[in-house]
Protein backbone atom coordinates (compact mmCIF):
# COMPACT_ATOMS: atom_id res chain seq x y z
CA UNK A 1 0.00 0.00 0.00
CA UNK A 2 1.46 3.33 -1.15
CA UNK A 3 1.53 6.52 0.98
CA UNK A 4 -0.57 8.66 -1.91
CA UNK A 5 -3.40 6.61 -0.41
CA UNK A 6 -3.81 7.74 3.00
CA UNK A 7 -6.24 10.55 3.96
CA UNK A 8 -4.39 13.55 4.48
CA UNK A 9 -5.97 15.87 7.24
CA UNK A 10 -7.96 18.52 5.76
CA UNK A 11 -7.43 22.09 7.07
CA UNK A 12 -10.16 23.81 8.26
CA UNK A 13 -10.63 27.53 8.37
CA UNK A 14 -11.66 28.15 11.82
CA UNK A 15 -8.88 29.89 13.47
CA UNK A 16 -7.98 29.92 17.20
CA UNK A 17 -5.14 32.96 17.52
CA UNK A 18 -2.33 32.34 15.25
CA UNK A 19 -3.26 28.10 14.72
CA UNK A 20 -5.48 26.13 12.20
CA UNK A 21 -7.50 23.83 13.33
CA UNK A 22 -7.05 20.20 11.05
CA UNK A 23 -9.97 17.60 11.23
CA UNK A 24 -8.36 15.51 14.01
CA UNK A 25 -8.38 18.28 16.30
CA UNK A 26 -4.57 19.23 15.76
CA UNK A 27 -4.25 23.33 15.44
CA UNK A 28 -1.34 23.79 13.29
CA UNK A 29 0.82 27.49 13.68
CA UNK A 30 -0.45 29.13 10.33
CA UNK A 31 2.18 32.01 10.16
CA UNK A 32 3.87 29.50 7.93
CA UNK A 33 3.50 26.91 5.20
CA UNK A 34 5.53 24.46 7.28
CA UNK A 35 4.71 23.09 10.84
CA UNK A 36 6.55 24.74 13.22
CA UNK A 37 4.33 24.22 16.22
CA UNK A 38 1.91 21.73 16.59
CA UNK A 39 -0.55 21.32 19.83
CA UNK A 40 -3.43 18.91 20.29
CA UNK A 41 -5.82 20.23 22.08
CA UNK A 42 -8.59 17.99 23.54
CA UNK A 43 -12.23 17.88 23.02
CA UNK A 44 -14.69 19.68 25.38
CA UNK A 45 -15.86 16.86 27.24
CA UNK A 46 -19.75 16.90 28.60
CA UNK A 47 -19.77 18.51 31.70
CA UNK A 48 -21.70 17.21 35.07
CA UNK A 49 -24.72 19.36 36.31
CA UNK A 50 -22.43 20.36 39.69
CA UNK A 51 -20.02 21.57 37.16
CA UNK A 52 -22.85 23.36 35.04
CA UNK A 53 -24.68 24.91 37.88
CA UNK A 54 -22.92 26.30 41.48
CA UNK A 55 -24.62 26.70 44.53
CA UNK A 56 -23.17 30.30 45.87
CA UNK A 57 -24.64 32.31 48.67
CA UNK A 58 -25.83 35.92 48.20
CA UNK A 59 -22.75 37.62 49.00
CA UNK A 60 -20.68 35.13 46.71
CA UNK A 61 -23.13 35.98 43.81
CA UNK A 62 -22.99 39.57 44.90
CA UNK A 63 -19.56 39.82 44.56
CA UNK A 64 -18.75 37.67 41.46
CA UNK A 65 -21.08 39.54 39.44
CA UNK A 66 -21.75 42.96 40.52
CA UNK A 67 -22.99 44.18 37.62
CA UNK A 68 -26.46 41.91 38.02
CA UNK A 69 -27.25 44.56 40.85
CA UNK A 70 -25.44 47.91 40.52
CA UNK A 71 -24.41 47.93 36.49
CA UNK A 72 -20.52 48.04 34.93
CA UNK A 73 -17.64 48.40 37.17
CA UNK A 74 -16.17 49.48 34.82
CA UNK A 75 -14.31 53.15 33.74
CA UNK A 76 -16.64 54.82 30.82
CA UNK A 77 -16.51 58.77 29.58
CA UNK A 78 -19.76 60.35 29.39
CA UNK A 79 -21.27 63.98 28.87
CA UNK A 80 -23.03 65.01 32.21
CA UNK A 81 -23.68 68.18 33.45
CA UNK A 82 -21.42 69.04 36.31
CA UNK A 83 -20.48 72.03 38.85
CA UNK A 84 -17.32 74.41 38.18
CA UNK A 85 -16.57 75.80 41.79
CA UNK A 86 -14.36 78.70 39.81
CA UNK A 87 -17.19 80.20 37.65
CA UNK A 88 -20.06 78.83 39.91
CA UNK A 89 -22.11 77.70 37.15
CA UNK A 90 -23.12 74.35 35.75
CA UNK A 91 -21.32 72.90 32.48
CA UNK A 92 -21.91 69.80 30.71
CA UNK A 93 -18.79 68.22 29.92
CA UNK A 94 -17.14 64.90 29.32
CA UNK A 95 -16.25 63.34 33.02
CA UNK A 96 -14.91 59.40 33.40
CA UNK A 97 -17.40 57.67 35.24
CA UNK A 98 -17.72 54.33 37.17
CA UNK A 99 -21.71 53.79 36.52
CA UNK A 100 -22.09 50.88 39.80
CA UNK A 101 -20.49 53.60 42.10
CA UNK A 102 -23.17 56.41 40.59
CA UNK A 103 -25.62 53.86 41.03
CA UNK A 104 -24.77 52.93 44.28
CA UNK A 105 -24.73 57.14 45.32
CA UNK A 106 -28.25 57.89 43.41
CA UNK A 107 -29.59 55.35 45.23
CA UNK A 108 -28.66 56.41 48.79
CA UNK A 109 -29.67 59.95 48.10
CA UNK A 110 -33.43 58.55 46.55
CA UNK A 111 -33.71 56.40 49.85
CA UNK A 112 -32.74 59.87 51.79
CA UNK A 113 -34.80 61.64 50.00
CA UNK A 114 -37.98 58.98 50.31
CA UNK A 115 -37.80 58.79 53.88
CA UNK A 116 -37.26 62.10 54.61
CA UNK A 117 -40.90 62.50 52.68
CA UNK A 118 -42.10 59.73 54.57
CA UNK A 119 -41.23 61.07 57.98
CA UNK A 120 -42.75 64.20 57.53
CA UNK A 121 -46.27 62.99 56.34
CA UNK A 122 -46.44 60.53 59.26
């Protein structure tokens, strides 16, 4: 039997970084025709319910995703109106904002502000 008769591994175009992936699950470095690097990486095998779904208490939950309850942690620029102390006026400019932490602040000044109201009618 001749080697021209064996099934060479057909490349397919999904990439993963710099490799091609081959049909037996070899990714091949593609910055060049020859193979300089080659890595088998394994199959995603089926995963068990416990490994699926995690029992976590509040404050584990809380604090592996905050942005469920108080939005992004993270850094964004935004137009808001804001207060120069050296002309004394208002001006909307760009600030960088954390939107949890002005969550977290408009809601302590609303729950101020709602009890205050609901001390003084009762």
């Amino acid at each position: 039997m001749s080697n021209s008769n064996k099934a060479k591994p057909q490349m397919k175009r999904a990439r993963k970084d710099n490799l091609v992936q081959t049909d037996m699950d070899i990714y091949i470095e593609a910055s060049s025709s020859k193979a300089t690097s080659v890595q088998a990486i394994p199959q995603a095998a089926e995963k068990t319910v416990e490994e699926i779904y995690q029992k976590k208490s509040q404050l584990e939950h809380i604090l592996l995703r905050p942005d469920t309850y108080i939005g992004s942690a993270e850094t964004i620029a935004e137009k808001l109106w804001v207060y120069d102390s050296e002309s004394d006026t208002m001006k909307f400019k760009e600030v960088n904002i954390v939107p949890g932490l002005y969550k977290i602040v408009d809601e302590i000044l609303v729950n101020a502000a709602d009890n205050k109201v609901f001390y003084y009618i009762y």
